[in-house]
Protein backbone atom coordinates (compact mmCIF):
# COMPACT_ATOMS: atom_id res chain seq x y z
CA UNK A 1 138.52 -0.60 -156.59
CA UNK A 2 138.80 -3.53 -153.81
CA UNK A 3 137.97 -0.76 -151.31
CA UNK A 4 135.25 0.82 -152.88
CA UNK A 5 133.97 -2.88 -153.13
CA UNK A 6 133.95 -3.42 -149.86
CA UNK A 7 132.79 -0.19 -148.54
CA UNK A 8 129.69 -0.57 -150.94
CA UNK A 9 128.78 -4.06 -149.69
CA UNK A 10 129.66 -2.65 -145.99
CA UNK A 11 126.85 0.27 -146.62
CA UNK A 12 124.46 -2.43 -148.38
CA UNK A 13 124.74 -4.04 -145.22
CA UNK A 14 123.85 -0.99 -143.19
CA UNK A 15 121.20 -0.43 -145.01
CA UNK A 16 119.53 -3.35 -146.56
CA UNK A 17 118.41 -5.07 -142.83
CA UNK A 18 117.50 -4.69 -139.05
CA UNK A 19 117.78 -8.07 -138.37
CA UNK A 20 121.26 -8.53 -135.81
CA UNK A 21 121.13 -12.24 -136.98
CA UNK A 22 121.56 -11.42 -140.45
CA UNK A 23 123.75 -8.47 -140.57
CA UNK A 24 126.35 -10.59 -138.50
CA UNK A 25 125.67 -13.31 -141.26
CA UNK A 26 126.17 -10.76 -144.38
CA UNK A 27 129.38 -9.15 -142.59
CA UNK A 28 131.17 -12.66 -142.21
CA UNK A 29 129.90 -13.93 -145.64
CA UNK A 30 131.86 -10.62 -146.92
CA UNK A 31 134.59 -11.20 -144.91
CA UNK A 32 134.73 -15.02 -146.05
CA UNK A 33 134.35 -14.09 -149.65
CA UNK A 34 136.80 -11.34 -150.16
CA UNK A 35 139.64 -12.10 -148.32
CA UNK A 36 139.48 -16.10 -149.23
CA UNK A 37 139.34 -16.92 -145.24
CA UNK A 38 138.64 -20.07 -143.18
CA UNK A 39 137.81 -19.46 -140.12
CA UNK A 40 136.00 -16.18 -138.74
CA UNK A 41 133.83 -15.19 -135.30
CA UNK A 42 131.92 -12.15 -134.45
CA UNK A 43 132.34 -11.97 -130.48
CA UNK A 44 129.65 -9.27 -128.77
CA UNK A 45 130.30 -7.12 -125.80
CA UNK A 46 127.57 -8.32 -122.81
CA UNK A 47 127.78 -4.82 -120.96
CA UNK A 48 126.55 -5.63 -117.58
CA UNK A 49 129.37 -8.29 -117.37
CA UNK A 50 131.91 -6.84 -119.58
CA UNK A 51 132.49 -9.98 -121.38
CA UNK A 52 132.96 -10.91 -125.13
CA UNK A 53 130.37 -13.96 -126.07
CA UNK A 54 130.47 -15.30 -129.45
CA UNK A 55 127.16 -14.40 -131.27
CA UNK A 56 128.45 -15.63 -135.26
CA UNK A 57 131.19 -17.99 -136.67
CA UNK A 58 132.01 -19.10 -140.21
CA UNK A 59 134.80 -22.27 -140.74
CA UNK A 60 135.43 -25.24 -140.57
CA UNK A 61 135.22 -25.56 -136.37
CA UNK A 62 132.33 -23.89 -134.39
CA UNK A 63 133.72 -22.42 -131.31
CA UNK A 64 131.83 -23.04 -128.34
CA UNK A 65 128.41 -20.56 -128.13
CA UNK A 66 129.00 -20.27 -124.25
CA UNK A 67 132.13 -19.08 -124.55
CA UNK A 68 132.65 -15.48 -122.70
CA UNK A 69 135.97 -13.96 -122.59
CA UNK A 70 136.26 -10.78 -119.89
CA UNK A 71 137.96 -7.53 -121.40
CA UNK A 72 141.59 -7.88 -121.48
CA UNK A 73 142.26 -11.53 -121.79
CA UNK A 74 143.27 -13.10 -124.75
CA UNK A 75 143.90 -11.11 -128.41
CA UNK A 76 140.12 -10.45 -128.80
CA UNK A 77 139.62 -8.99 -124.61
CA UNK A 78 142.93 -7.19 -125.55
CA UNK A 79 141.85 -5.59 -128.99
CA UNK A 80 138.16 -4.44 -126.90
CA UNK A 81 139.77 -3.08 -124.31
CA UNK A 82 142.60 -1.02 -126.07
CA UNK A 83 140.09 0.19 -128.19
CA UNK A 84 142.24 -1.03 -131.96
CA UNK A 85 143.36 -3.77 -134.02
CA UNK A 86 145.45 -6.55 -132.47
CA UNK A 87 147.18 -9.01 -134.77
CA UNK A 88 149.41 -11.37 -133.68
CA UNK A 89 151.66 -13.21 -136.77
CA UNK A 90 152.37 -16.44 -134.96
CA UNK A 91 149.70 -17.07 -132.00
CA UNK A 92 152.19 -19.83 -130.62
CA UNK A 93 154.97 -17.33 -129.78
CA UNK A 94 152.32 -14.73 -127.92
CA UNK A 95 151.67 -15.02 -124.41
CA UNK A 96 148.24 -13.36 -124.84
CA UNK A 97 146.71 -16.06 -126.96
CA UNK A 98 144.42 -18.38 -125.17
CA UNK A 99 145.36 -21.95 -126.13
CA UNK A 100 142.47 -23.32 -124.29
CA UNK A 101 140.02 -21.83 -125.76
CA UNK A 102 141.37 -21.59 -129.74
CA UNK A 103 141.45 -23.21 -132.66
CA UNK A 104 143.84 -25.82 -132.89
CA UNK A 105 144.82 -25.01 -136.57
CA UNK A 106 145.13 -21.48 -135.72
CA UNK A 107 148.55 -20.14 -136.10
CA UNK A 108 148.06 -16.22 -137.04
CA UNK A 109 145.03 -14.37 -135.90
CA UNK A 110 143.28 -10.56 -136.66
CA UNK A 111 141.17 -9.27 -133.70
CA UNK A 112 139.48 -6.01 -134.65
CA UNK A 113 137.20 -4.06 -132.30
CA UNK A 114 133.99 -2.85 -133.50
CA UNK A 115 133.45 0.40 -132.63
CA UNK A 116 130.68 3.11 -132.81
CA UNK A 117 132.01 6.23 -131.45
CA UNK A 118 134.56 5.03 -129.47
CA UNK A 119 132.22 2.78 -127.89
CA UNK A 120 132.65 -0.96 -128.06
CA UNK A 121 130.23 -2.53 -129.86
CA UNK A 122 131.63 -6.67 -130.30
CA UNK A 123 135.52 -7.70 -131.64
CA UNK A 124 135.72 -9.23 -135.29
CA UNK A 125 138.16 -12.14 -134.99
CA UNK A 126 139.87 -13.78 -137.92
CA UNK A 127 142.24 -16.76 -138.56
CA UNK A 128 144.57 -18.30 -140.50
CA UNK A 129 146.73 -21.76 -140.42
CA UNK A 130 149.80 -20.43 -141.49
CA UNK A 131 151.94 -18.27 -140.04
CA UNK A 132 151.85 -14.06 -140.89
CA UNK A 133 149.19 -14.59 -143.00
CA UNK A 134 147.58 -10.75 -143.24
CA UNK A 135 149.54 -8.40 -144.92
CA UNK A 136 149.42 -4.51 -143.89
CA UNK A 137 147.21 -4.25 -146.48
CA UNK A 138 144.36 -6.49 -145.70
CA UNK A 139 144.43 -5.54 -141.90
CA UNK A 140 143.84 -1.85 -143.34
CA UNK A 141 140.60 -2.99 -145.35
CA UNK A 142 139.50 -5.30 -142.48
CA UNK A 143 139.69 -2.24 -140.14
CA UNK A 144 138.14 -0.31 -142.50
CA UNK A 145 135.02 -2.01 -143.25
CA UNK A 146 134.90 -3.24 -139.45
CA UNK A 147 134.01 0.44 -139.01
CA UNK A 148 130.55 -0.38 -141.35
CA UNK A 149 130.18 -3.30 -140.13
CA UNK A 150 130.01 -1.84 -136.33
CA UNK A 151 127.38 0.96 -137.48
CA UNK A 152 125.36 -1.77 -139.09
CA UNK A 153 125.02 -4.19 -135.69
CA UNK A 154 124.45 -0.68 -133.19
CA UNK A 155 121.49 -0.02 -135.66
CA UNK A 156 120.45 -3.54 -135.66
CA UNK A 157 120.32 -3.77 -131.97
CA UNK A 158 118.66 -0.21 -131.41
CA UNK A 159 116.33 -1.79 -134.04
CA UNK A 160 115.76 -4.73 -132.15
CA UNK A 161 115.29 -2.64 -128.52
CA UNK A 162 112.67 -0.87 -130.02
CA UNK A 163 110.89 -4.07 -131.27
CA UNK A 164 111.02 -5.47 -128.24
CA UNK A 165 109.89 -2.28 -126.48
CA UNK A 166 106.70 -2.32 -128.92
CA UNK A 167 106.19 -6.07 -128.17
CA UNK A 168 106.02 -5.43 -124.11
CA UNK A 169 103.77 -2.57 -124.42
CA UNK A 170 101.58 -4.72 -126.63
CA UNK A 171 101.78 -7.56 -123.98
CA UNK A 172 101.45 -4.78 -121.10
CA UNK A 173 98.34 -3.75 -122.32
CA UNK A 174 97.10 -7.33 -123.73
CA UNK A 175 97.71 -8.78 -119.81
CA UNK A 176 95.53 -5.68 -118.49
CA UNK A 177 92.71 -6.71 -121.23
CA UNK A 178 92.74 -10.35 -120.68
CA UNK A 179 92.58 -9.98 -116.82
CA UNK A 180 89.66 -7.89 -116.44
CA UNK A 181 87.66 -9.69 -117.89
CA UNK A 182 88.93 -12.58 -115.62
CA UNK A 183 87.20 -12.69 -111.65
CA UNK A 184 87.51 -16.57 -111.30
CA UNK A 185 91.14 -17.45 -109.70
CA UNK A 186 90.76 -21.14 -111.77
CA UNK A 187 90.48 -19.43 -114.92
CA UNK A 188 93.13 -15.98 -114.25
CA UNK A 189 95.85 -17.83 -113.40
CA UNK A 190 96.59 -20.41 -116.80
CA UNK A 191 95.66 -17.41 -118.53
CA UNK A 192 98.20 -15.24 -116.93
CA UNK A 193 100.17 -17.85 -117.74
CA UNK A 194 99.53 -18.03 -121.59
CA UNK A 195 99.85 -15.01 -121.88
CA UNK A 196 102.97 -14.58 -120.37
CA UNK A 197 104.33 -17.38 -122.98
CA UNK A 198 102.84 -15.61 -125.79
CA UNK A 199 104.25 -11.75 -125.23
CA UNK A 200 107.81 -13.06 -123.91
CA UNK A 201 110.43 -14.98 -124.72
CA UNK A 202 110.18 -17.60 -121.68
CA UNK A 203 110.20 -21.66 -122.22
CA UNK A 204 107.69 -22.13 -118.57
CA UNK A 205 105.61 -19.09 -116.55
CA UNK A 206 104.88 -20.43 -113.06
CA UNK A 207 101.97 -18.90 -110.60
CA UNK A 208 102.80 -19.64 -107.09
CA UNK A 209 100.21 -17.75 -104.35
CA UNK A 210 100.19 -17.69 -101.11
CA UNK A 211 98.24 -19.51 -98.41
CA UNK A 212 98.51 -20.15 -94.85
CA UNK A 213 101.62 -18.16 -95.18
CA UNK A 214 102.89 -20.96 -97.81
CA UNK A 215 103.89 -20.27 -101.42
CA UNK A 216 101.55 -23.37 -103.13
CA UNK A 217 102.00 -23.72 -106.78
CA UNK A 218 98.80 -23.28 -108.28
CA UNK A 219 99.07 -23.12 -112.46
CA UNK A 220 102.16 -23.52 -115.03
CA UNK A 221 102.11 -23.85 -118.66
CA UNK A 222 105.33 -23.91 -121.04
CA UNK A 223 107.30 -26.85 -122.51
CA UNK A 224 109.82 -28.04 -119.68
CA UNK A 225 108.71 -31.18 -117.72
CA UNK A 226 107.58 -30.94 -114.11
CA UNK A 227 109.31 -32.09 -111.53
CA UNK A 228 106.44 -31.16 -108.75
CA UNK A 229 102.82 -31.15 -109.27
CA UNK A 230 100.27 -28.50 -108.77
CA UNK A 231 99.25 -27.26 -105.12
CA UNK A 232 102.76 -28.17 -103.89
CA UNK A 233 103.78 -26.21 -101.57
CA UNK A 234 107.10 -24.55 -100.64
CA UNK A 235 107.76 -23.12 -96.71
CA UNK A 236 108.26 -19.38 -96.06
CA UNK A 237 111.48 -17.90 -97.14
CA UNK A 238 112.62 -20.98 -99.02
CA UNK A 239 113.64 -21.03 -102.64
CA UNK A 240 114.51 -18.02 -104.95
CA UNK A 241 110.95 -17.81 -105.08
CA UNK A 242 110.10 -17.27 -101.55
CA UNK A 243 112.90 -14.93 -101.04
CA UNK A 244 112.36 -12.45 -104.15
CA UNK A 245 108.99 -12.62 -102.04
CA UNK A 246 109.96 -11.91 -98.48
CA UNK A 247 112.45 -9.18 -99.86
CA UNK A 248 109.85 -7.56 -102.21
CA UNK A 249 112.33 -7.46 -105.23
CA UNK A 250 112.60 -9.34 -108.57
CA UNK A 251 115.68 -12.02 -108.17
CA UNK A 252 117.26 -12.89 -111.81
CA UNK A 253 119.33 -16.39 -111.67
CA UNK A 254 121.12 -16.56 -115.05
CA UNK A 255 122.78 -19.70 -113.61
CA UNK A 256 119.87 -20.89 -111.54
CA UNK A 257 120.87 -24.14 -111.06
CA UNK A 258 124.35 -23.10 -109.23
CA UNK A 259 122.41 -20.39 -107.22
CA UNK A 260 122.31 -21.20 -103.57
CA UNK A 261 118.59 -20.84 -103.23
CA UNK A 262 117.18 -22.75 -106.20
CA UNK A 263 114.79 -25.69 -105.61
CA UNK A 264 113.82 -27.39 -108.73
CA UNK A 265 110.39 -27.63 -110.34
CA UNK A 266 111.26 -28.42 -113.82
CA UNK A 267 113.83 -30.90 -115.38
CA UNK A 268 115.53 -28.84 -118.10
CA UNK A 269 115.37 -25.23 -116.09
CA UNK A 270 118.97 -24.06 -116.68
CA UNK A 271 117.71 -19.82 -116.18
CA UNK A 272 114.68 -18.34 -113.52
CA UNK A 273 113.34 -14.98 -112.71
CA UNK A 274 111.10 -14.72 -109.91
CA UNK A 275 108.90 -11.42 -109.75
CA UNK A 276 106.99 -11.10 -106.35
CA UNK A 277 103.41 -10.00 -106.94
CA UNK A 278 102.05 -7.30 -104.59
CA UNK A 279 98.67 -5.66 -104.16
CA UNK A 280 97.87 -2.77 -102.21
CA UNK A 281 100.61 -3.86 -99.98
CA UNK A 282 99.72 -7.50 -99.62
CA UNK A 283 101.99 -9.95 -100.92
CA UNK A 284 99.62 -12.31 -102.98
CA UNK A 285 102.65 -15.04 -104.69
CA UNK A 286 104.73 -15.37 -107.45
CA UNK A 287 105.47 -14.62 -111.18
CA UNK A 288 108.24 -17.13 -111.97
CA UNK A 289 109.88 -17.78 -115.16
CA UNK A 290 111.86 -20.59 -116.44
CA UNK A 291 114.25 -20.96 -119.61
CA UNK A 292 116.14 -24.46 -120.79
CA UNK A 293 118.98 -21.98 -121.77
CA UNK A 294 121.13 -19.81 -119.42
CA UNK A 295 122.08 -16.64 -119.30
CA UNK A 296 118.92 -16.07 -121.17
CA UNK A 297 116.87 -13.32 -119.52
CA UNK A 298 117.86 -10.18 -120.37
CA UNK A 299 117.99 -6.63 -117.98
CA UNK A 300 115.42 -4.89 -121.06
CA UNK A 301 112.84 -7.61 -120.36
CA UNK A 302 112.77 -7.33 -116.37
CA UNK A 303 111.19 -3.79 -116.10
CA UNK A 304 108.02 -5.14 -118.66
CA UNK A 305 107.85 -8.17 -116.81
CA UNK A 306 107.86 -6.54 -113.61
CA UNK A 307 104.97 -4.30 -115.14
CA UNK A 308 102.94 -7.46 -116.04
CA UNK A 309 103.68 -8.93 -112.57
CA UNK A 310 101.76 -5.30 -111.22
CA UNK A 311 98.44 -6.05 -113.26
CA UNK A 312 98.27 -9.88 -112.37
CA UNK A 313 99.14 -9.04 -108.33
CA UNK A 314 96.07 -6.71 -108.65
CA UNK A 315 94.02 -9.41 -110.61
CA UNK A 316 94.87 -12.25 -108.33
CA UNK A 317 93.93 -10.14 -105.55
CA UNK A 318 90.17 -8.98 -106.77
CA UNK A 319 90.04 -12.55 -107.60
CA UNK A 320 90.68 -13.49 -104.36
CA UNK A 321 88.30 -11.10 -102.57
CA UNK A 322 85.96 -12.25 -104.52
CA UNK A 323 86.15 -15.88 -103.99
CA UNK A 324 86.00 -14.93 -100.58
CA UNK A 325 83.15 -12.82 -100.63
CA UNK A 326 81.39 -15.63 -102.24
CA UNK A 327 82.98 -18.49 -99.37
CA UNK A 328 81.59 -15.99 -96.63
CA UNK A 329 77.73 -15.48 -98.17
CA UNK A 330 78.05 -19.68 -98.77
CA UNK A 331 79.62 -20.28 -95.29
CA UNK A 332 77.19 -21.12 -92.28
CA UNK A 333 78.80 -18.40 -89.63
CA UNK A 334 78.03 -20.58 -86.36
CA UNK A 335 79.18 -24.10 -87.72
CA UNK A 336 81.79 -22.86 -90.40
CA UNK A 337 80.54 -25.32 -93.39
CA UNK A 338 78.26 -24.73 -96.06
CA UNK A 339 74.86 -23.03 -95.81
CA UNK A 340 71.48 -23.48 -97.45
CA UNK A 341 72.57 -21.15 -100.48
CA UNK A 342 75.94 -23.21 -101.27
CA UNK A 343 73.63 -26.24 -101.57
CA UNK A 344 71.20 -25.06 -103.30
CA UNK A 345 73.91 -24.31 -105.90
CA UNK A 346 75.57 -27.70 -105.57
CA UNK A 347 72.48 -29.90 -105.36
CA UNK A 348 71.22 -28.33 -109.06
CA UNK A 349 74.75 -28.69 -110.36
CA UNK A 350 74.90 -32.04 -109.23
CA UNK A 351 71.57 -32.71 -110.47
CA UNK A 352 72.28 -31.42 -113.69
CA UNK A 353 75.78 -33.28 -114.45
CA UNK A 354 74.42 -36.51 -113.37
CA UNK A 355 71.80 -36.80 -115.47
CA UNK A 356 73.61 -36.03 -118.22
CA UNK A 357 75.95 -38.46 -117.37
CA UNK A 358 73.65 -41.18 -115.48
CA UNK A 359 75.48 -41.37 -112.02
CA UNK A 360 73.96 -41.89 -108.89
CA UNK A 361 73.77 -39.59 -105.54
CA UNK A 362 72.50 -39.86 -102.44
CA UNK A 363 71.60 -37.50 -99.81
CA UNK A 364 71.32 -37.21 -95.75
CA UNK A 365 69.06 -35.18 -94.18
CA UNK A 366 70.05 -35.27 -90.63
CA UNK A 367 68.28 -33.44 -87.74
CA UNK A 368 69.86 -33.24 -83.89
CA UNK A 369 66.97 -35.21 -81.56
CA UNK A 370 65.69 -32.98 -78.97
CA UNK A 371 67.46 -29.95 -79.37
CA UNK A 372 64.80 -27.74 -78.21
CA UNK A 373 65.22 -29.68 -74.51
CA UNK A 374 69.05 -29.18 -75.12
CA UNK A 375 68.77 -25.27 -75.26
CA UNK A 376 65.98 -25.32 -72.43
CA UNK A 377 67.92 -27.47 -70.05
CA UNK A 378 71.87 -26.38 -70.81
CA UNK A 379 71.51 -22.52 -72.70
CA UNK A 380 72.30 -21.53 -75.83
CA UNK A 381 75.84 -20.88 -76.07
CA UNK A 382 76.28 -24.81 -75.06
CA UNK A 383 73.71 -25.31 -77.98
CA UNK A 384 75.88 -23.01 -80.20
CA UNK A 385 78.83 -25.23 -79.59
CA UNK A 386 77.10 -28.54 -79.57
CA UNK A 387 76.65 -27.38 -83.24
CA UNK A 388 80.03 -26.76 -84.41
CA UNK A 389 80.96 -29.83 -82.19
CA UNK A 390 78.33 -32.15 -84.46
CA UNK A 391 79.46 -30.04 -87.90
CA UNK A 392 83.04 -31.04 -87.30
CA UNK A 393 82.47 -34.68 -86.65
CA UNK A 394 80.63 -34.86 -89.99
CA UNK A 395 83.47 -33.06 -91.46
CA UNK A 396 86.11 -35.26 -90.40
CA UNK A 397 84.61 -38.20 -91.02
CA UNK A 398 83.41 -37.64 -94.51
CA UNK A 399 85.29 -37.73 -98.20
CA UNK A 400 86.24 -34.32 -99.69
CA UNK A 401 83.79 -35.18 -102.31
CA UNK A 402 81.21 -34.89 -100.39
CA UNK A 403 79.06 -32.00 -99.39
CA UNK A 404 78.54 -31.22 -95.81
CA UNK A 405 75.33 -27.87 -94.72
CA UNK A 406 73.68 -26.37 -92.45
CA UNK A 407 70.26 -26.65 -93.68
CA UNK A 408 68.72 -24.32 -90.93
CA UNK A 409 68.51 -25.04 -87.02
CA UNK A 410 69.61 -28.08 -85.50
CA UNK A 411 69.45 -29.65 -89.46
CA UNK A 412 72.19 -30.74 -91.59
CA UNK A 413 71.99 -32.21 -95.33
CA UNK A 414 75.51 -34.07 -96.40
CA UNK A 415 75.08 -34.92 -100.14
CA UNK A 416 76.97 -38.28 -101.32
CA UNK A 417 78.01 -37.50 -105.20
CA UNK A 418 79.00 -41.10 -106.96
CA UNK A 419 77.36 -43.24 -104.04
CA UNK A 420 74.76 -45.65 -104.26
CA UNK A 421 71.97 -46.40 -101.67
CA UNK A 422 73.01 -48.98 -99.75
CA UNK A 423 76.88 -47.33 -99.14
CA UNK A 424 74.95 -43.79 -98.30
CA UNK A 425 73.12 -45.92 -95.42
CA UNK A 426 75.96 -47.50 -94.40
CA UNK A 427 77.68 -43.70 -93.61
CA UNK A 428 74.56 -42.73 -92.64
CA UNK A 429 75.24 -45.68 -89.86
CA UNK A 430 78.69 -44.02 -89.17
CA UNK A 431 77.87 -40.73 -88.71
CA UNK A 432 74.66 -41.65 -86.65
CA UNK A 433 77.47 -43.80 -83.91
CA UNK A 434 79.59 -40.91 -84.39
CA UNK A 435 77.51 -38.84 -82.72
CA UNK A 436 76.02 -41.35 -80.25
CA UNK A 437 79.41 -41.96 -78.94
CA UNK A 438 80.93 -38.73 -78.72
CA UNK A 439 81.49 -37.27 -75.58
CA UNK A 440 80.05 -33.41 -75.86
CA UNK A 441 82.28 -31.42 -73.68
CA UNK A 442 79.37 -30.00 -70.38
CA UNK A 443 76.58 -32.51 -71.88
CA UNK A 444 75.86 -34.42 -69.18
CA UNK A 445 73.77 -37.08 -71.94
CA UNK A 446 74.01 -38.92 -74.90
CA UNK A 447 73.28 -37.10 -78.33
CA UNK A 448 71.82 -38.46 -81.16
CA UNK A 449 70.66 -38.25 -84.46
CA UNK A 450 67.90 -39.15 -86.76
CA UNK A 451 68.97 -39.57 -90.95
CA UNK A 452 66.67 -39.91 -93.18
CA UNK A 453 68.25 -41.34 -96.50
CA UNK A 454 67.27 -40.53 -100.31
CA UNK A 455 68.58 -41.45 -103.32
CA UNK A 456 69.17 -39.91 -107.08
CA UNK A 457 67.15 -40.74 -109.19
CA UNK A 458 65.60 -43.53 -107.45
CA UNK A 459 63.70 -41.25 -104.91
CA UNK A 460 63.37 -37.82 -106.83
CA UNK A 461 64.67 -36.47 -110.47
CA UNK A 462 64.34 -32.73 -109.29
CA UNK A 463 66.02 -30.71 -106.80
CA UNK A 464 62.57 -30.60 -104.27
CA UNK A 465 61.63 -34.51 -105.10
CA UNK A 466 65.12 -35.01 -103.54
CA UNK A 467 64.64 -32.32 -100.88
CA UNK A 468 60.97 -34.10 -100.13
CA UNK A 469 62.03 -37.88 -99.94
CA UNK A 470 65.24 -37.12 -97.54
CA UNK A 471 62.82 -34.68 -95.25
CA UNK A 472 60.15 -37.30 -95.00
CA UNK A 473 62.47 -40.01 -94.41
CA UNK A 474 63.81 -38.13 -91.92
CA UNK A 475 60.54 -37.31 -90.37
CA UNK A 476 59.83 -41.47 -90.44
CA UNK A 477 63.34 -41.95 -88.28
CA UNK A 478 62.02 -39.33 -85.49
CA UNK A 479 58.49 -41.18 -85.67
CA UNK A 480 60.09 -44.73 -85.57
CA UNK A 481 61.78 -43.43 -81.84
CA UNK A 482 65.10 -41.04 -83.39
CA UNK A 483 68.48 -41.76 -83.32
CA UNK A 484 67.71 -44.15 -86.21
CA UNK A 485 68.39 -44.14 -90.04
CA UNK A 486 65.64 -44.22 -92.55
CA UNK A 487 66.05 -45.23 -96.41
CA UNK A 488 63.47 -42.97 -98.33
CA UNK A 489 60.41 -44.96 -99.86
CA UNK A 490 60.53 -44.88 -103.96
CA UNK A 491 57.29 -43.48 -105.80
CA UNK A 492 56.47 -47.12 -107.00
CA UNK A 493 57.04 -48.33 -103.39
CA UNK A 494 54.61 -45.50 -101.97
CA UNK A 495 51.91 -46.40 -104.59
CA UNK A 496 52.23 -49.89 -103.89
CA UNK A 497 51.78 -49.20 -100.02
CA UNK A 498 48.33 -47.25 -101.39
């Protein structure tokens, strides 16, 4: 009747879930409960390494959840790799027991292999603190309903493959609908990266592209901490990262922090896979991935991510044609800043946010003196370069804030955002001695400027009131004998005049 007990509760157990987790629970909650036992450990076969890790435990002492023993060592490597039960009646007198890695109480101990066709599925290990404590009989019924208990986990884990399988294919497909819809780099990549979080089982997802032949770190979302912020950037070649790049293949680092390569980015990273993403040939960055756990991406997942890493390196890289596309029709193609069109945009964004939030702005309208004369006396191709020679000096000598155009011709408009009047004149002051004092390379002569000077909202509320006050300021600087700077005269100030 004992058998028939335990061959029902075996097939109950087959039968009754899919869940690994809690078939390994119900087949060491039978084994607890019918054979009175104190200590018990189901121990799973990791086939790429060909290494028992423990996966379930009931007792009194939890062995350790990293522990991995290779086929062949110890009582439970021995019973997995001759394929049948191994018991040993007094552990301390057998030269196969591992003493390091037991139970100290243990002193007579059951390792059955669980087997599905002669294929090794995990060992079921069992012990006891006295010594010879299984009897022929109770090894036979262990064995017997080990043979249950081994159909039970293969189903649970072909179960749990196909799961997973239906999961990636969800988030294959869910990554290719999300990042259509996306052309704007600042928006694709934290939503490649939520996305990512949501479909696998990954702690961090890290976009890294590449610029200036430079892998710069450009979005992360997860839960580990950051060790580097965003737009750092990592030299060519360097880091698992930037070789899974350079050799076009997906790196896995179980271990990562003992890998040779590894450069950390986040505190509690213990596991990182790093997926190169390619586009039509070009290699466009990195997919990374980041767990707190090791050992904790497995070879099923790759292949999906790898997919997902496909669609993003073609999404990144429409993104980034596009982006360009729009820098080139915004870009002034003599001078290499800004043209009329980008600030256009800019000055009605501007406009726009500041009066919402009642900040001030200024803005330069600068125009070369005697430029005509220059291309008369000198040619055009000087001209050309005096140009890009005047562009970069406001450039360099300007905030990143700020907003530096060719307005058309010899003109240029630099727009000032959080500045008030009298620090716009005073840069207005700069630039204009910039210029005075630079020494223009086959220019014989001085060059200078005229600025004329307006502020927001003092000297226009609209885009062309703006436009206006700057350009007749500016016209007042040439009047008043050029290379001067001209503050802008206020409405109230010009009806006053009247």
């Amino acid at each position: 009747m004992q058998k028939i007990a335990i061959l029902y509760d075996a097939s109950q157990i087959v039968l009754s879930t899919f869940d690994l987790d809690e078939v390994l629970d119900r087949i060491l909650h039978t084994v607890r409960d019918y054979f009175n036992l104190d200590n018990g450990t189901i121990l799973l076969l990791d086939k790429k390494t060909q290494e028992l890790c423990v996966r379930n435990h009931f007792g009194c002492t939890q062995p350790p959840l990293n522990l991995r023993i290779p086929l062949g060592t110890g009582l439970t490597g021995t019973a997995a790799k001759v394929k049948r039960p191994i018991y040993s009646p007094d552990v301390h007198k057998d030269h196969r027991y591992l003493k390091s890695k037991a139970l100290k109480s243990t002193r007579s101990e059951l390792a059955i292999p669980l087997l599905v066709r002669d294929e090794v599925v995990g060992v079921l290990d069992i012990q006891k603190d006295i010594v010879d404590g299984f009897d022929r009989e109770t090894i036979d019924l262990l064995t017997l309903f080990s043979t249950q208990a081994s159909i039970a986990i293969q189903n649970a884990e072909l179960y749990s493959r196909e799961q997973r399988r239906t999961r990636q294919l969800e988030a294959i497909n869910a990554v290719a609908k999300e990042t259509r819809a996306l052309m704007k780099l600042d928006a694709l990549l934290p939503a490649i990266c939520d996305l990512v979080l949501q479909y696998f089982p990954v702690d961090h997802a890290i976009l890294l592209t590449v610029e200036r032949k430079k892998l710069v770190l450009r979005a992360h979302k997860g839960k580990l901490h950051e060790l580097v912020t965003l737009g750092f950037e990592m030299p060519p070649n360097s880091g698992i990262c930037g070789h899974a790049l350079s050799e076009g293949v997906t790196i896995v680092a179980n271990q990562a922090k003992s890998h040779p390569e590894y450069i950390a980015g986040f505190k509690e990273t213990q596991a990182q896979v790093c997926v190169p993403l390619v586009s039509l040939g070009q290699k466009v960055g990195v997919l990374a991935l980041e767990n707190e756990t090791p050992d904790s991406f497995r070879d099923e997942d790759i292949h999906a991510l790898e997919a997902v890493a496909d669609i993003c390196a073609d999404a990144i890289h429409n993104a980034q044609s596009l982006k360009k596309a729009e820098d080139m029709a915004d870009t002034d193609g003599l001078t290499g800043i800004y043209n009329r069109r980008h600030l256009e945009k800019v000055l009605i964004a501007e406009i726009d946010r500041l009066s919402r939030y009642e900040h001030g702005m200024a803005m330069l309208m600068i125009d070369i003196d005697h430029f005509k004369n220059l291309n008369d006396e000198f040619g055009h191709i000087l001209g050309d370069e005096v140009l890009r020679q005047v562009a970069n000096l406001f450039s360099k000598h300007l905030r990143k804030a700020d907003v530096v155009c060719r307005y058309g011709g010899e003109e240029f408009v630099v727009l000032l955002p959080e500045t008030t009047e009298a620090k716009a004149i005073a840069v207005a002051e700069k630039l204009r001695r910039y210029v005075e004092n630079f020494h223009f390379p086959g220019l014989g002569r001085p060059l200078t400027v005229s600025i004329g000077v307006a502020d927001f909202p003092e000297h226009g509320s609209t885009r062309d009131a703006l436009v206006k006050a700057a350009d007749t300021a500016l016209y007042a600087a040439k009047d008043a004998g050029r290379n001067k700077v001209i503050r802008a005269v206020a409405a109230t100030e010009s009806a006053a005049v009247k």
